[in-house]
PDB file of N, CA and C in Angstrom:
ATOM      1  N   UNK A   1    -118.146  13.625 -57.614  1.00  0.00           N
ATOM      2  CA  UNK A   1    -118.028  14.363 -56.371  1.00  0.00           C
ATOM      3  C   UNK A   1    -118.570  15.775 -56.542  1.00  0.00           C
ATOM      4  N   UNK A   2    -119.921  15.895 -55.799  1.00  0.00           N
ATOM      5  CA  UNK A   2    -120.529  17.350 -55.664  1.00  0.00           C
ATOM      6  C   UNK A   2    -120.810  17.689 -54.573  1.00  0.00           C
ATOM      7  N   UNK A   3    -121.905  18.477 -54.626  1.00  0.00           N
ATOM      8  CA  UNK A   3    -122.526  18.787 -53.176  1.00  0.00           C
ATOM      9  C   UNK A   3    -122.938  18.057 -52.250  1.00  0.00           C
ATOM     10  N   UNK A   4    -123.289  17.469 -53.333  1.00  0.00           N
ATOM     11  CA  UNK A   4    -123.847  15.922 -52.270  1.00  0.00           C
ATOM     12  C   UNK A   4    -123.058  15.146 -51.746  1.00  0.00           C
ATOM     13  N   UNK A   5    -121.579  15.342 -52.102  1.00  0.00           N
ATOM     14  CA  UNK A   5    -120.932  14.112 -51.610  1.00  0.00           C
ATOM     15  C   UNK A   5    -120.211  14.987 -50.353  1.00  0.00           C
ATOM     16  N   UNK A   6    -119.951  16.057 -50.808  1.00  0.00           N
ATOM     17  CA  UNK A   6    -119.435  17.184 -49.359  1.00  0.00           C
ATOM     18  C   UNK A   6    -120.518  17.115 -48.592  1.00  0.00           C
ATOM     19  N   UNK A   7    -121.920  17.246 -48.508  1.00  0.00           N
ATOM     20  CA  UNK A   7    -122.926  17.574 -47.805  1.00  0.00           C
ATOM     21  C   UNK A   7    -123.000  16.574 -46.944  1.00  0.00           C
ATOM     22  N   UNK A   8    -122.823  15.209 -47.478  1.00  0.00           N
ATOM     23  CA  UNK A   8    -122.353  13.867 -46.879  1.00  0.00           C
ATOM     24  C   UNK A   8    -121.441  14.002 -46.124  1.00  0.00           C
ATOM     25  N   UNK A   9    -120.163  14.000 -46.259  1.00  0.00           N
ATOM     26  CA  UNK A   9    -118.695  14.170 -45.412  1.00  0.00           C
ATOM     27  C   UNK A   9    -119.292  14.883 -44.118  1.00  0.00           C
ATOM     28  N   UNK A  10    -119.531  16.066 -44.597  1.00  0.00           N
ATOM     29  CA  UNK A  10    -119.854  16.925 -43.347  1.00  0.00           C
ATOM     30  C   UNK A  10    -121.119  16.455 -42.541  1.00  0.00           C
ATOM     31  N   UNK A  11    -122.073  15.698 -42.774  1.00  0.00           N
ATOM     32  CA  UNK A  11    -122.808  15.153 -41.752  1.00  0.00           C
ATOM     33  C   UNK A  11    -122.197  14.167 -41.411  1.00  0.00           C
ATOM     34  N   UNK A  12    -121.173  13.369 -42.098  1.00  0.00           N
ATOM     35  CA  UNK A  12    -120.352  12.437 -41.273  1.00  0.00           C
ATOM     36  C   UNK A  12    -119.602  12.547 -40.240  1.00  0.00           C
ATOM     37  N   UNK A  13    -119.156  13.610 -40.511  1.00  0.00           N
ATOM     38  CA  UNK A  13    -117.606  14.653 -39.388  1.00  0.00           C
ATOM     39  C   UNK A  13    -118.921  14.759 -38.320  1.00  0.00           C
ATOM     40  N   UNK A  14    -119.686  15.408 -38.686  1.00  0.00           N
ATOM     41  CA  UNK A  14    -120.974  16.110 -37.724  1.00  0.00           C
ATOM     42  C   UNK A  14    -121.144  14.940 -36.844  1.00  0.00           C
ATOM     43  N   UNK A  15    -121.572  14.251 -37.398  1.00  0.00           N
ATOM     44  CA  UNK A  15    -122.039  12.848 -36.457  1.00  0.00           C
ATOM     45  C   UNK A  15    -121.256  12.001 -35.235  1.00  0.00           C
ATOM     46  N   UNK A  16    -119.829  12.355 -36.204  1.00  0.00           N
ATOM     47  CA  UNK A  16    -118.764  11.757 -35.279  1.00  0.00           C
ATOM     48  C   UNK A  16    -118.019  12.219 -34.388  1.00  0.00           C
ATOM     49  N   UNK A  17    -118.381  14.108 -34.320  1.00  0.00           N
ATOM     50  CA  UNK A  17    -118.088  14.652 -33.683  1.00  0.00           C
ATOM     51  C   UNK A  17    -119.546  15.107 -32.328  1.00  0.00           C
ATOM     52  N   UNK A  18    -120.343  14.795 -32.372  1.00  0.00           N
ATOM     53  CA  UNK A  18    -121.494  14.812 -31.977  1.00  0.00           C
ATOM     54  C   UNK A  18    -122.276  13.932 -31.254  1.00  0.00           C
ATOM     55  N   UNK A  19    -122.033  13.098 -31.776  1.00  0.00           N
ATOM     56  CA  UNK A  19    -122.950  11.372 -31.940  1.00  0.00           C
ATOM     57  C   UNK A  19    -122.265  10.681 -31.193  1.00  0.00           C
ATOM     58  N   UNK A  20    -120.812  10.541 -31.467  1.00  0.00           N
ATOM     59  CA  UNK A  20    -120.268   9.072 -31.608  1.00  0.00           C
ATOM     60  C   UNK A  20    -119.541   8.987 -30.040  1.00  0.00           C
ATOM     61  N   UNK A  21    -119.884   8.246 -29.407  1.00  0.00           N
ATOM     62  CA  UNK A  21    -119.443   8.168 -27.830  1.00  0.00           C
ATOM     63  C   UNK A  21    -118.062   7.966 -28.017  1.00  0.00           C
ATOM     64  N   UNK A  22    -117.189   8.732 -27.223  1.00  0.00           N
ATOM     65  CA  UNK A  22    -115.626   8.798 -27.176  1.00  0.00           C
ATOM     66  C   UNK A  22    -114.891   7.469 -26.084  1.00  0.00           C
ATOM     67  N   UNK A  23    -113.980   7.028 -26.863  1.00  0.00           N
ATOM     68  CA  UNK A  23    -113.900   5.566 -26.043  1.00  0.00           C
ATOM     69  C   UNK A  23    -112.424   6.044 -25.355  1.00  0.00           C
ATOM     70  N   UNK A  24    -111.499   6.941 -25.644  1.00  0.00           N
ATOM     71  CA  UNK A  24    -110.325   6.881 -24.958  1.00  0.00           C
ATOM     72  C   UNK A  24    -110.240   8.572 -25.350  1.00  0.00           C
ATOM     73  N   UNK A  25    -108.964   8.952 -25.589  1.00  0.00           N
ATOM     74  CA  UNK A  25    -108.619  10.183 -26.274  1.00  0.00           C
ATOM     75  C   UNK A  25    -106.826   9.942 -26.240  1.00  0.00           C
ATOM     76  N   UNK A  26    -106.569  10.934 -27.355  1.00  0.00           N
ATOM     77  CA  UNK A  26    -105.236  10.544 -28.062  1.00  0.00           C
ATOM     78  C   UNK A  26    -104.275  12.255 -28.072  1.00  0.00           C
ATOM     79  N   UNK A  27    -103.429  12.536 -27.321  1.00  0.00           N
ATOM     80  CA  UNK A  27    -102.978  13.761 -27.166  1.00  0.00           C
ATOM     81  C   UNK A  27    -101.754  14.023 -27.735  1.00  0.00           C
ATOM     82  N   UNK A  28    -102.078  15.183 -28.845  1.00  0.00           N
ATOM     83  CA  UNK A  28    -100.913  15.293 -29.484  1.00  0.00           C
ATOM     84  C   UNK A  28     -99.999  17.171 -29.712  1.00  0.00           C
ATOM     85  N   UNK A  29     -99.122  16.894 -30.245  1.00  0.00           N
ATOM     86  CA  UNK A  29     -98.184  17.937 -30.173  1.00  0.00           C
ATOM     87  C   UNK A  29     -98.714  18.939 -30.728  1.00  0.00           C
ATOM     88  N   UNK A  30     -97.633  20.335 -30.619  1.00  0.00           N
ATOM     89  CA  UNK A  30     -98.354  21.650 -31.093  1.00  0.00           C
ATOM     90  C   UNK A  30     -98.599  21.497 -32.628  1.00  0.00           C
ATOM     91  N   UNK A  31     -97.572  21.034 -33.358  1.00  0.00           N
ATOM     92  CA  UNK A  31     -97.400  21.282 -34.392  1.00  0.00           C
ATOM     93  C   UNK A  31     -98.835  19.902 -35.501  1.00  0.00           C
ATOM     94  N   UNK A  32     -99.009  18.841 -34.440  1.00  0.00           N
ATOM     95  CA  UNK A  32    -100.353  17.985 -35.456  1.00  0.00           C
ATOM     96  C   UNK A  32    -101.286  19.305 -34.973  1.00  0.00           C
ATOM     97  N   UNK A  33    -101.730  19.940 -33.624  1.00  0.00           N
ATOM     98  CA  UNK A  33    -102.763  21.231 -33.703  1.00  0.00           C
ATOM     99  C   UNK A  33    -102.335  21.926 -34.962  1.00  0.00           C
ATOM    100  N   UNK A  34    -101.395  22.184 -35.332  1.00  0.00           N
ATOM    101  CA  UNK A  34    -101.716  23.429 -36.372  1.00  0.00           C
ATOM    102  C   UNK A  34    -101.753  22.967 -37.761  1.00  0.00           C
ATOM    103  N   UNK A  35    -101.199  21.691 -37.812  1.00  0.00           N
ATOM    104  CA  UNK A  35    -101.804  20.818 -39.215  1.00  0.00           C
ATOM    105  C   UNK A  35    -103.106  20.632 -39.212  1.00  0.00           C
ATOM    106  N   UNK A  36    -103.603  19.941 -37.995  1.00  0.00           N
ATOM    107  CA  UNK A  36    -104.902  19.611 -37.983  1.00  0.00           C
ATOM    108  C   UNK A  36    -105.879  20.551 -38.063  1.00  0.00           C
ATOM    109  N   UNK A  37    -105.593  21.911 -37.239  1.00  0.00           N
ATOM    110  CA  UNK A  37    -106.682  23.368 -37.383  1.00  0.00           C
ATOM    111  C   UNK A  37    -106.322  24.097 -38.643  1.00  0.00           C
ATOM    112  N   UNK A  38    -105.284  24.550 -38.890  1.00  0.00           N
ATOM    113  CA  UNK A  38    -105.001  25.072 -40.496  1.00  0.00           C
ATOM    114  C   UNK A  38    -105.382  24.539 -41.330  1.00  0.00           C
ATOM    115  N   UNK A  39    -104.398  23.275 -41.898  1.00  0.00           N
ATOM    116  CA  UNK A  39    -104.214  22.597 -43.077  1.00  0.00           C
ATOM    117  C   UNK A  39    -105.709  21.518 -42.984  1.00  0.00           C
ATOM    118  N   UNK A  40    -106.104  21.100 -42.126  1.00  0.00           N
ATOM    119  CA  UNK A  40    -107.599  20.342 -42.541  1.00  0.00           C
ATOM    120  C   UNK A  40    -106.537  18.910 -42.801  1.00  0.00           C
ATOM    121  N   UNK A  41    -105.751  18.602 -42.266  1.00  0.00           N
ATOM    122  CA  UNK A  41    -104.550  16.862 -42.210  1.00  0.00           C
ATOM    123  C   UNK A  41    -105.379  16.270 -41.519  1.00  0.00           C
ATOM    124  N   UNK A  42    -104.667  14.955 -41.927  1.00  0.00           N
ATOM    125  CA  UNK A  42    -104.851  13.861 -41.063  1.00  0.00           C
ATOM    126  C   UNK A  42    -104.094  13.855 -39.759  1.00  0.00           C
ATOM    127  N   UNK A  43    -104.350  13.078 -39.248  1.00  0.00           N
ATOM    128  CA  UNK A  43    -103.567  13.210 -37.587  1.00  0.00           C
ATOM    129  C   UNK A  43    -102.562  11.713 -37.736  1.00  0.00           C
ATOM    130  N   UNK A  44    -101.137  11.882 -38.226  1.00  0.00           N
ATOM    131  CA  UNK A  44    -100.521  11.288 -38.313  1.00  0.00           C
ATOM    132  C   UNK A  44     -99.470  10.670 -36.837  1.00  0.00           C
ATOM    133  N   UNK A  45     -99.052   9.546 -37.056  1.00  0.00           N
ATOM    134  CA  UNK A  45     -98.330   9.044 -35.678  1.00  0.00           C
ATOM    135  C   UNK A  45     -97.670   9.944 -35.099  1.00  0.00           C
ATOM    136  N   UNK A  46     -96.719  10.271 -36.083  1.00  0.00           N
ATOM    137  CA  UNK A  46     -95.481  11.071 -35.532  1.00  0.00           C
ATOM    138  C   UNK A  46     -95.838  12.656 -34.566  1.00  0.00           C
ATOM    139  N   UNK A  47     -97.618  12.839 -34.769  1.00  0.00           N
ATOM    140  CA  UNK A  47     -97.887  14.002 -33.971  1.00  0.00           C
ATOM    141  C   UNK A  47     -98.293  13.732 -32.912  1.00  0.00           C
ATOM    142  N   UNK A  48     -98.505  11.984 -32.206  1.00  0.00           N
ATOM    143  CA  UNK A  48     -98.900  11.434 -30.997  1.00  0.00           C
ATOM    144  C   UNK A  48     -98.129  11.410 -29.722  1.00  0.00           C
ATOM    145  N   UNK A  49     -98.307  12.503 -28.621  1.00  0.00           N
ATOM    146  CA  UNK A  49     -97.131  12.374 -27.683  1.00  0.00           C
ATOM    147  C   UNK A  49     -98.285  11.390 -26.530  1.00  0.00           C
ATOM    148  N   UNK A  50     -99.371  10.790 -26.979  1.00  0.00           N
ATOM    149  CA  UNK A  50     -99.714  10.366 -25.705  1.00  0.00           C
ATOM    150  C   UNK A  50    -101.182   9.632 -25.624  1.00  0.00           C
ATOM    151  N   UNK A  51    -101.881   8.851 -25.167  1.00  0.00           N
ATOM    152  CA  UNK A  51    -102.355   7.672 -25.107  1.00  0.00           C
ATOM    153  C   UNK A  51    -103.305   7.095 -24.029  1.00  0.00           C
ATOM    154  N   UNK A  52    -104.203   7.955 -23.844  1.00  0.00           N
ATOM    155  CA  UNK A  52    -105.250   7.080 -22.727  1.00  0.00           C
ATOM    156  C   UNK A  52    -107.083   6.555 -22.864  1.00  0.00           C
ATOM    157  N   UNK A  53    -107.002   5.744 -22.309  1.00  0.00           N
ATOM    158  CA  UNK A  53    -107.904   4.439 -22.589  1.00  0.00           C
ATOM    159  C   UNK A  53    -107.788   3.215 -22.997  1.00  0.00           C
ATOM    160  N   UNK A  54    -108.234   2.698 -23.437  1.00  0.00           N
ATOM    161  CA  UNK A  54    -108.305   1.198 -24.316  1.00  0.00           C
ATOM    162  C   UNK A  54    -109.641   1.531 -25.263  1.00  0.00           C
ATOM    163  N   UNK A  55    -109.106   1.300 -26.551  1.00  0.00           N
ATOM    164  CA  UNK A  55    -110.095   1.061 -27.797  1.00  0.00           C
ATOM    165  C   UNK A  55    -108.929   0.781 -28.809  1.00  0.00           C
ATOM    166  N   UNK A  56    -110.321   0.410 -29.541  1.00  0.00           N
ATOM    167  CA  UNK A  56    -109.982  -0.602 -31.023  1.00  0.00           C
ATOM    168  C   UNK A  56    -110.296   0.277 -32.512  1.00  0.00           C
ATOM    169  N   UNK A  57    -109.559  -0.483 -33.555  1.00  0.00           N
ATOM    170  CA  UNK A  57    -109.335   0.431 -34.422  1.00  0.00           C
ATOM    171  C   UNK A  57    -110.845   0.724 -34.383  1.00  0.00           C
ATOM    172  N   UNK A  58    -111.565   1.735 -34.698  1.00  0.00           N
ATOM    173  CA  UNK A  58    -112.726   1.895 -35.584  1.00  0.00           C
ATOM    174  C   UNK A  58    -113.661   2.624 -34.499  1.00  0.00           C
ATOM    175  N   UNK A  59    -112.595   3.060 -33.110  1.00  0.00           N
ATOM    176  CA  UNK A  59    -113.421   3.735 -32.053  1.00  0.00           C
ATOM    177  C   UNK A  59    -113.348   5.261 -32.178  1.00  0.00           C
ATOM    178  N   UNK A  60    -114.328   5.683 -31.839  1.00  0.00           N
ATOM    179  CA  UNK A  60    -114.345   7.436 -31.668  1.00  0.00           C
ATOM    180  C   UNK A  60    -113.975   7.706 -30.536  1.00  0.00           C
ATOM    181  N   UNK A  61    -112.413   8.315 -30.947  1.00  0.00           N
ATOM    182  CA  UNK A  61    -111.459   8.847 -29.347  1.00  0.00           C
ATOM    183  C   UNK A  61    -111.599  10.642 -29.723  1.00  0.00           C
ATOM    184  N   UNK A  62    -111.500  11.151 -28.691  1.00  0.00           N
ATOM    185  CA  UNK A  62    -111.021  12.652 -28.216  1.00  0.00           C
ATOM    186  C   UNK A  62    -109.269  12.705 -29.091  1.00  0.00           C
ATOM    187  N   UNK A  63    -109.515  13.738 -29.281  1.00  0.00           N
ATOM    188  CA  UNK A  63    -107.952  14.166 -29.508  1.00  0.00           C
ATOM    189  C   UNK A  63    -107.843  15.363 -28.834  1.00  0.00           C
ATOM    190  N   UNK A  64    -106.872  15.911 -28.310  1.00  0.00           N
ATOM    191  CA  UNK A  64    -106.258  16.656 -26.971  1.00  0.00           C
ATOM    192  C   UNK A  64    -105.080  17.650 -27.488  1.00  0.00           C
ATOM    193  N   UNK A  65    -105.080  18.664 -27.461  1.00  0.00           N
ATOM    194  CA  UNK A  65    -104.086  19.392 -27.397  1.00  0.00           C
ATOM    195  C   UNK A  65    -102.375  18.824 -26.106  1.00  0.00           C
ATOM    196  N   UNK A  66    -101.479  20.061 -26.017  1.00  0.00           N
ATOM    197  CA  UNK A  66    -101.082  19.399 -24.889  1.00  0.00           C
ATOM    198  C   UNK A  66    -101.201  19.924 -23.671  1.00  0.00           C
ATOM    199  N   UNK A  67    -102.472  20.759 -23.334  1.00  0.00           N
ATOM    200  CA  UNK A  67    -102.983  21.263 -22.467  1.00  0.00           C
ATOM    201  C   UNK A  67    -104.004  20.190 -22.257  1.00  0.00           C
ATOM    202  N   UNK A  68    -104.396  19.913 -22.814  1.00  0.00           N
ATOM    203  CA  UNK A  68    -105.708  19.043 -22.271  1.00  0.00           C
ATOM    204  C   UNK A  68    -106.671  18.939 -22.638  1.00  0.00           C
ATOM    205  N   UNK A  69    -106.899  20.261 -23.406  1.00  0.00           N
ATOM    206  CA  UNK A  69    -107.917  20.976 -24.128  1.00  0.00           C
ATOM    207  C   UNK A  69    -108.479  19.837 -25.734  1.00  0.00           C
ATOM    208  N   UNK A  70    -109.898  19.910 -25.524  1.00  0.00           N
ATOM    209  CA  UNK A  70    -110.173  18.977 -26.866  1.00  0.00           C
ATOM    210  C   UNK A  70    -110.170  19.774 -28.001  1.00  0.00           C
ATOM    211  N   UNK A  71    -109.889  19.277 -29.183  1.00  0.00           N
ATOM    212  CA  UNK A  71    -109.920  20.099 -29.963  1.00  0.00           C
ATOM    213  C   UNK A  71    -110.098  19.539 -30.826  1.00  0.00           C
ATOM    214  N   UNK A  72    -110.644  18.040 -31.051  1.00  0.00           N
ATOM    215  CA  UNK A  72    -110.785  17.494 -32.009  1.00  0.00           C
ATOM    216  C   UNK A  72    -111.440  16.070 -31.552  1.00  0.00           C
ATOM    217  N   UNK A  73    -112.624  15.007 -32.613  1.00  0.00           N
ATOM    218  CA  UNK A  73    -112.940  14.157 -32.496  1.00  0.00           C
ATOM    219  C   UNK A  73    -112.718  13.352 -33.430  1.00  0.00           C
ATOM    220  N   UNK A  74    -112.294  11.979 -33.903  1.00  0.00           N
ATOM    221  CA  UNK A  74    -112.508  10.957 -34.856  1.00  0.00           C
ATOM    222  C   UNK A  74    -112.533  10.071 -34.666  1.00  0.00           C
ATOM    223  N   UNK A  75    -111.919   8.757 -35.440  1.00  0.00           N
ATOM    224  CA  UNK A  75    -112.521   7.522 -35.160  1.00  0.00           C
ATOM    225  C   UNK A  75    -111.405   7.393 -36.434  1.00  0.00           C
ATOM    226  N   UNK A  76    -110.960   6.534 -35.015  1.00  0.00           N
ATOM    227  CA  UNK A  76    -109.249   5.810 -34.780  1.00  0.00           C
ATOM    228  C   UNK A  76    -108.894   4.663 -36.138  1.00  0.00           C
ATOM    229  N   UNK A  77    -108.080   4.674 -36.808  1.00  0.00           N
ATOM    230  CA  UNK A  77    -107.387   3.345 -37.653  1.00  0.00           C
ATOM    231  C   UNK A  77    -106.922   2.647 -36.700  1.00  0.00           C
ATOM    232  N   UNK A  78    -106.556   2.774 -35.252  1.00  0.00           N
ATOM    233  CA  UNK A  78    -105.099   2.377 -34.906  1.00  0.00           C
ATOM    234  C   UNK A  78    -106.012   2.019 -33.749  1.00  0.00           C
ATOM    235  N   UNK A  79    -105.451   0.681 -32.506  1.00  0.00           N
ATOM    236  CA  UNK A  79    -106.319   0.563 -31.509  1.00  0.00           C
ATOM    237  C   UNK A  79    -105.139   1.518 -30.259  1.00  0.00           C
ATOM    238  N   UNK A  80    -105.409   1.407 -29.164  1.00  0.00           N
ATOM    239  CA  UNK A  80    -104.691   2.343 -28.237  1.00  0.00           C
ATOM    240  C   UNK A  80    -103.304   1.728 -28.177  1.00  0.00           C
ATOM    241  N   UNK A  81    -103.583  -0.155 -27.874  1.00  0.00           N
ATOM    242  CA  UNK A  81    -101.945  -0.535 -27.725  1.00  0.00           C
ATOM    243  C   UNK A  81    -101.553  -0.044 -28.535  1.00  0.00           C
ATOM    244  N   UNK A  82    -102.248  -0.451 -30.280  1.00  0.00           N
ATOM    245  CA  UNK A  82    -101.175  -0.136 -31.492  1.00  0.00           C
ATOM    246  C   UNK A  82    -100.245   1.351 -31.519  1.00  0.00           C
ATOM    247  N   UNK A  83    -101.858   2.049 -31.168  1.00  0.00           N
ATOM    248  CA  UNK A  83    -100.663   3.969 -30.909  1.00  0.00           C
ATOM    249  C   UNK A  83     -99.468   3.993 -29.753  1.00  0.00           C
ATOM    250  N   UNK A  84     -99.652   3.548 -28.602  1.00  0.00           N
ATOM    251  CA  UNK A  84     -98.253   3.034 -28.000  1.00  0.00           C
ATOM    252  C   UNK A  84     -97.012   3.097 -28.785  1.00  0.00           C
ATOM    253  N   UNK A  85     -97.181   1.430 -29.476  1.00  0.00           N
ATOM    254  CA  UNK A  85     -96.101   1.032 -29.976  1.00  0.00           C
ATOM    255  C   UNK A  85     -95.577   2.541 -31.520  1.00  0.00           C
ATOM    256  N   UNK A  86     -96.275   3.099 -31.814  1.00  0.00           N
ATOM    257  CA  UNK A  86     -96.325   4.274 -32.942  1.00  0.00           C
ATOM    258  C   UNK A  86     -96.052   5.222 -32.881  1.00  0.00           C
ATOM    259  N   UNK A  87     -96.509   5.886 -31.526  1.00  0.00           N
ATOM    260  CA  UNK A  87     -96.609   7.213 -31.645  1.00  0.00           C
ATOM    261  C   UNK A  87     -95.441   7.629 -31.301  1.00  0.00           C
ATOM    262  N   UNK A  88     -95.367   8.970 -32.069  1.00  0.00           N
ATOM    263  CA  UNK A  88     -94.038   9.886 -32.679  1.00  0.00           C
ATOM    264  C   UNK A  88     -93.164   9.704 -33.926  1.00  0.00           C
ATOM    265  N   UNK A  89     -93.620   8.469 -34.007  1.00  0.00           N
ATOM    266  CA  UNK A  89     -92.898   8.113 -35.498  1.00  0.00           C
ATOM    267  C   UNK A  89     -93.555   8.075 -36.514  1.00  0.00           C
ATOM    268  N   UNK A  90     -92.419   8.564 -37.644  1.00  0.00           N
ATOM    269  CA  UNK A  90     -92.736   9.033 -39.089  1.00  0.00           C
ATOM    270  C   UNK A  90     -93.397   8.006 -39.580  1.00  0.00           C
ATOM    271  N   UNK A  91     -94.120   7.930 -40.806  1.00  0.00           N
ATOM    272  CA  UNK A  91     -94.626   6.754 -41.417  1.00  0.00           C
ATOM    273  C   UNK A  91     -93.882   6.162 -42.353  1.00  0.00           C
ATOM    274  N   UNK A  92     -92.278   6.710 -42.872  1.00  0.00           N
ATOM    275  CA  UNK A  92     -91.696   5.922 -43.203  1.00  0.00           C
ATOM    276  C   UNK A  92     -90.665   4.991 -42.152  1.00  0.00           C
ATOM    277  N   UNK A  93     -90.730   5.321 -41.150  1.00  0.00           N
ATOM    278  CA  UNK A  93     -89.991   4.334 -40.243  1.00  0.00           C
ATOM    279  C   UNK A  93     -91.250   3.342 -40.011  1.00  0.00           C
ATOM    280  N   UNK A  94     -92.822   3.635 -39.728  1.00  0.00           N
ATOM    281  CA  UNK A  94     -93.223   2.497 -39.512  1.00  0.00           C
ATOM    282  C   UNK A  94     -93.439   1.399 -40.234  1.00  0.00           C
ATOM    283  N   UNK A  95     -93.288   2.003 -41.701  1.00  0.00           N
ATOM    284  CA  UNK A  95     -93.171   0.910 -42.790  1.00  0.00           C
ATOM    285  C   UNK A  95     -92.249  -0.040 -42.524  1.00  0.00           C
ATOM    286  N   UNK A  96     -91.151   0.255 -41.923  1.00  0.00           N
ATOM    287  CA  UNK A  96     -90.373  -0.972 -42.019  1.00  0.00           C
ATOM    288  C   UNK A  96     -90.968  -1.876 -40.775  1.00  0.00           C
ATOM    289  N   UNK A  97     -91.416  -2.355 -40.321  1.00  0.00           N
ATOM    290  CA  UNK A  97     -92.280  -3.118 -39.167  1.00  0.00           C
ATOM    291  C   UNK A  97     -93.249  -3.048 -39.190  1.00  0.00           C
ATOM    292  N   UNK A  98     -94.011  -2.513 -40.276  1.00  0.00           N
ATOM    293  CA  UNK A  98     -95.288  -2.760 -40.667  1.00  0.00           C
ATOM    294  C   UNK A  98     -96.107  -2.380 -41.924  1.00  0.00           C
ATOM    295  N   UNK A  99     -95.594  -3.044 -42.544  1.00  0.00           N
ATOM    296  CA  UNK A  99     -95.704  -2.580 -44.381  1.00  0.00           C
ATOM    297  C   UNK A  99     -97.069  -1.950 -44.727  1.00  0.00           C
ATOM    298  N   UNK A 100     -98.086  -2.291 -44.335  1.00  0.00           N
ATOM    299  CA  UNK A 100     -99.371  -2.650 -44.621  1.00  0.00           C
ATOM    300  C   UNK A 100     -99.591  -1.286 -44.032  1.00  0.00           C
ATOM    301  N   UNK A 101     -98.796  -0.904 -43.209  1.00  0.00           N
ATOM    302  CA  UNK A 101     -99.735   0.445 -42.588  1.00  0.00           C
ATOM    303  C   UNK A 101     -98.745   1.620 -42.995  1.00  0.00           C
ATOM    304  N   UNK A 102     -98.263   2.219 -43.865  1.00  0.00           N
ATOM    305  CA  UNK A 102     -96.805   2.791 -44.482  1.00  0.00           C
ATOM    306  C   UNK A 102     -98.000   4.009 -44.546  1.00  0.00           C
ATOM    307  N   UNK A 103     -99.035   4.095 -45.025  1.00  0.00           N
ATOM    308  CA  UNK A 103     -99.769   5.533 -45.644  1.00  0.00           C
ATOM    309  C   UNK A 103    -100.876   5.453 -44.392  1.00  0.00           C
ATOM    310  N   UNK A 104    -100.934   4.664 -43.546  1.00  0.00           N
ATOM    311  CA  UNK A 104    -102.039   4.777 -42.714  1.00  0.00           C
ATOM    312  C   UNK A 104    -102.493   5.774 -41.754  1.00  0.00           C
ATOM    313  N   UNK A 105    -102.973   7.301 -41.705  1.00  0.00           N
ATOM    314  CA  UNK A 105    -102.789   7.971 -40.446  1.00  0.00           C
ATOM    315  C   UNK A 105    -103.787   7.243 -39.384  1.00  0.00           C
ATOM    316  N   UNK A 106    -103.565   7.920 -38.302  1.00  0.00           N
ATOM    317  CA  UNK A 106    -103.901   7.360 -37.123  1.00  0.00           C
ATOM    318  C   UNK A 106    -105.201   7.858 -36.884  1.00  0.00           C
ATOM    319  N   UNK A 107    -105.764   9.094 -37.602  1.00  0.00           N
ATOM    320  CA  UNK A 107    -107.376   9.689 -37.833  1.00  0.00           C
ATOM    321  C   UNK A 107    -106.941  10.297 -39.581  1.00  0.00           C
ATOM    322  N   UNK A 108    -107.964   9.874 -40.329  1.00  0.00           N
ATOM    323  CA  UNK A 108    -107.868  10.184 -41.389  1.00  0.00           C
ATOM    324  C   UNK A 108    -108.674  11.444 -41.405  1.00  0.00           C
ATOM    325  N   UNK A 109    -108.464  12.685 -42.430  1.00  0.00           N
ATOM    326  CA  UNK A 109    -109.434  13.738 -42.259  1.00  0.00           C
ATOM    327  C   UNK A 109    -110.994  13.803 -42.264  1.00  0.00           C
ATOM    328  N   UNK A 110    -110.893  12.384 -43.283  1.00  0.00           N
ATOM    329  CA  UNK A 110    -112.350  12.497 -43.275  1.00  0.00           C
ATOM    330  C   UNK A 110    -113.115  11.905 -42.203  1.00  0.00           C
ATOM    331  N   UNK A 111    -112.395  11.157 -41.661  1.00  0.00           N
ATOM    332  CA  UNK A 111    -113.189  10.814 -40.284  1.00  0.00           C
ATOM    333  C   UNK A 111    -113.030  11.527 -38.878  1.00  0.00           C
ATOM    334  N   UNK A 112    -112.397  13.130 -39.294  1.00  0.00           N
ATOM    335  CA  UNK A 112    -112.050  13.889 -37.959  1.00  0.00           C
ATOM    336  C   UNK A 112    -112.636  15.072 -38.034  1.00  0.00           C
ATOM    337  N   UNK A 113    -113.091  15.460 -36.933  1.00  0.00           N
ATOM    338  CA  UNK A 113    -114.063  17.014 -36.884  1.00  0.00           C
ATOM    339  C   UNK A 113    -113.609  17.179 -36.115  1.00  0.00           C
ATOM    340  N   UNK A 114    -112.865  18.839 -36.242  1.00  0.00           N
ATOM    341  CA  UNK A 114    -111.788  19.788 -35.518  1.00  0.00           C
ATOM    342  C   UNK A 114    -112.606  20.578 -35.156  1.00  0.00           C
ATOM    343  N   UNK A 115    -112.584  21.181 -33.533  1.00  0.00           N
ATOM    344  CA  UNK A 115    -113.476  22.025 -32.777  1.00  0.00           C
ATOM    345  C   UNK A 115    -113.321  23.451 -33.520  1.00  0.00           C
TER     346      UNK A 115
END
């Protein structure tokens, strides 16, 4: 891991924040904004207050402040029903009803570019 592999990431973020046609958007609380703009996190369930469109895991949704305001793009693990049934909850409660997805965030960092 060098330059090249950051130089990579970041035309990836670039692309997906740029490129990648937005299929729904996913609106979350103050506190995933200040993980997500500070800390450079993933956008975990428990910061999801909210849910519009239809797409499937692997779509590039909007992410939303709770103004409305975009502030972020990636490309979803989770399809829209699945964030429904998820959002707000910790990832150790979703482990128990869904083992397989215990470490899964709902935008991983590397697939999210923050405005």
């Amino acid at each position: 891991e060098g330059p090249a592999s950051m130089g990579h990431e970041q035309a990836r973020k670039l692309w997906i924040g740029l490129a990648g046609l937005s299929r729904g958007s996913i609106t979350v609380d103050d506190g995933a904004v200040y993980a997500l703009e500070r800390d450079g996190a993933s956008l975990l369930p428990v910061g999801v207050t909210g849910v519009d469109g239809t797409f499937d895991a692997g779509d590039t949704v909007n992410v939303l402040d709770s103004k409305g305001q975009l502030i972020a793009r990636g490309i979803t693990r989770y399809s829209s029903d699945d964030i429904w049934r998820i959002h707000g909850l910790r990832l150790e409660v979703i482990k128990r009803f869904w083992p397989d997805r215990d470490d899964c965030p709902v935008i991983h960092r590397d697939e999210l570019l923050v405005f």
